[in-house]
Protein backbone atom coordinates (compact mmCIF):
# COMPACT_ATOMS: atom_id res chain seq x y z
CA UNK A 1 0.00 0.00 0.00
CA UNK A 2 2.92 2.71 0.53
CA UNK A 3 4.44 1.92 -2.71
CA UNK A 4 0.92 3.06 -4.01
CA UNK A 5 0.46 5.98 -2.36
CA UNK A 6 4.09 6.86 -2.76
CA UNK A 7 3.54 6.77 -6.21
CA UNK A 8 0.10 8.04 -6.63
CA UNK A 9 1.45 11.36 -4.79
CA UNK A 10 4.50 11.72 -6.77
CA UNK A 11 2.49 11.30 -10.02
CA UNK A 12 0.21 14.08 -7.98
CA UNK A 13 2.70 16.77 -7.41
CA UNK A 14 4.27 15.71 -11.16
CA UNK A 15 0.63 15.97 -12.35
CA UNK A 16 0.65 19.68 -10.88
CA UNK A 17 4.09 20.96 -12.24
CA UNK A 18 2.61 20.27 -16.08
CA UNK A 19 -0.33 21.79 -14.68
CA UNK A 20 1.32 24.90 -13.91
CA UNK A 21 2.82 24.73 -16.89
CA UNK A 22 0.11 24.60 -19.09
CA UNK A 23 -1.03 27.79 -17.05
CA UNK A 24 1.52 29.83 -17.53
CA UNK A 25 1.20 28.72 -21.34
CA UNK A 26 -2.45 29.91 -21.39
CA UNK A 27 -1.69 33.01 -19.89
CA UNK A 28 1.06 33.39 -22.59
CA UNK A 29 -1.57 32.67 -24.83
CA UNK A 30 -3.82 35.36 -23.53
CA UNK A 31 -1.48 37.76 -23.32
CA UNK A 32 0.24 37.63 -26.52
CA UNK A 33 -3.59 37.83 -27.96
CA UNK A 34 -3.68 41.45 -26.18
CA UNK A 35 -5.78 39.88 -23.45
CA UNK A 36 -8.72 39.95 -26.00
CA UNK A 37 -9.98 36.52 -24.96
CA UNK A 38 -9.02 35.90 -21.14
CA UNK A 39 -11.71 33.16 -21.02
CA UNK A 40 -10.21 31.44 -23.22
CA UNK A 41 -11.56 27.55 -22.36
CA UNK A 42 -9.59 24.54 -21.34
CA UNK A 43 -10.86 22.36 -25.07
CA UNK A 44 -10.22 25.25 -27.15
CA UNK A 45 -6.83 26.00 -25.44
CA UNK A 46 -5.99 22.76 -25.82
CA UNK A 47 -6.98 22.11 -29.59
CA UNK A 48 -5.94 25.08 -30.80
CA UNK A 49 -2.66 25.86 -28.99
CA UNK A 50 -2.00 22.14 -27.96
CA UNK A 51 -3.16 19.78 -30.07
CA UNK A 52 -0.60 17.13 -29.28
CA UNK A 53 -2.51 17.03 -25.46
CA UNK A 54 -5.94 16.97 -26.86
CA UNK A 55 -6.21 13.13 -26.43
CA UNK A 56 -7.30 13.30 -23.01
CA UNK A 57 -10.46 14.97 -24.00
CA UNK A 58 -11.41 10.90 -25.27
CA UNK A 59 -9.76 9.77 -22.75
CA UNK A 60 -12.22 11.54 -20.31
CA UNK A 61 -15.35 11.08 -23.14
CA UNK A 62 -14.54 7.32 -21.64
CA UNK A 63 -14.24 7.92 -18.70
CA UNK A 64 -16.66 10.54 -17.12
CA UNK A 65 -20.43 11.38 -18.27
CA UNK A 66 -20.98 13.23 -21.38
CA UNK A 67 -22.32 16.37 -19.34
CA UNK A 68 -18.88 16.26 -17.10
CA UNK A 69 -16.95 16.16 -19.93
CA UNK A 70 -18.75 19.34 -21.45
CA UNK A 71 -18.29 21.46 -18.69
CA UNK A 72 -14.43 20.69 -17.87
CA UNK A 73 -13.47 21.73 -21.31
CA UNK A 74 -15.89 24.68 -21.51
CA UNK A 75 -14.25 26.30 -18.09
CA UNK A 76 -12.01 29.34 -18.50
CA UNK A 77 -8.67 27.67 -18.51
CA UNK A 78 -6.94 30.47 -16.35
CA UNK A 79 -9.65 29.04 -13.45
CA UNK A 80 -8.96 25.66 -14.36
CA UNK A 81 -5.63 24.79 -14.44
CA UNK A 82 -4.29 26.71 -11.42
CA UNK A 83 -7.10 24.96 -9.30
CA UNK A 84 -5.52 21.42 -10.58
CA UNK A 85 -2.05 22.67 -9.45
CA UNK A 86 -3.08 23.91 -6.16
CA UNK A 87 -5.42 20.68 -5.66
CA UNK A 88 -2.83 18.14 -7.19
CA UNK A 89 0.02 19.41 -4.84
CA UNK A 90 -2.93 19.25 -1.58
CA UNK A 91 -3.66 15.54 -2.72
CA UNK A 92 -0.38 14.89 -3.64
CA UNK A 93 1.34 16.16 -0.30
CA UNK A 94 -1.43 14.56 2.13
CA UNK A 95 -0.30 11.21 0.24
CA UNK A 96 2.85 11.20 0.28
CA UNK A 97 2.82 12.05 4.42
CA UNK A 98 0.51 9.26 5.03
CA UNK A 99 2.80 7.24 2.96
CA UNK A 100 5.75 8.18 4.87
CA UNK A 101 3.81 7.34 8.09
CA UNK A 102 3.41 4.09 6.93
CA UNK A 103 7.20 3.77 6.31
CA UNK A 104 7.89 5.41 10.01
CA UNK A 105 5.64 2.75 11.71
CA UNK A 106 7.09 0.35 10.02
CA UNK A 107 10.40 1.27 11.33
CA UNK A 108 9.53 1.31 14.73
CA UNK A 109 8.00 -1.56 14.52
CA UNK A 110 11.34 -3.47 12.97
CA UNK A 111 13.37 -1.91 15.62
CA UNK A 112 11.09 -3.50 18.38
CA UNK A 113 11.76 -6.67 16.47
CA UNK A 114 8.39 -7.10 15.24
CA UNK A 115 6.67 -6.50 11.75
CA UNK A 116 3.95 -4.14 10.95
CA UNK A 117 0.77 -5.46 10.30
């Protein structure tokens, strides 16, 4: 179970960094576009600007109900993507401490010659 979570929150905080990246693209984006379109939504961003990341709208057609799917890639992607980085590094912190709580008890428990359960 820690190698999970040890994982899971590493692909978390990893998750967030091309999150913030894809932020700071869109505001690049808006910006260069003389701030016309600040709205500027997270399936047109990604069609238009980067097409080569545009899979995971099927991915999430498969995954999540039609109406979900709508309304993540018609949000503002200046709103969007920020909230995934602050969220994924939350989710991704919180996992990797109870992960290396696991590891801690685990230690203690070796050094009292027993195992963890």
């Amino acid at each position: 179970m820690r190698r999970f979570l040890l994982i899971f929150g590493w692909l978390s905080v990893i998750g967030s960094i091309g999150d913030g990246i894809i932020s700071l693209y869109a505001l690049w984006v808006v910006g260069s576009g003389g701030w016309a379109n600040p709205g500027i939504q997270v399936g047109p961003l990604l069609e238009q600007h980067l097409p080569a990341l545009y899979w995971v709208k099927d991915v999430a057609r498969y995954v999540l109900p039609a109406s979900v799917v709508t309304w993540v890639f018609n949000l503002p992607a200046l709103v969007y993507f920020p909230v995934r980085v602050v969220m994924g590094c939350v989710i991704g912190w919180w996992v990797l401490a109870k992960a290396k709580s696991m590891g801690s008890s685990k230690s203690v428990a070796a050094s009292n010659g027993r195992t963890a359960a």
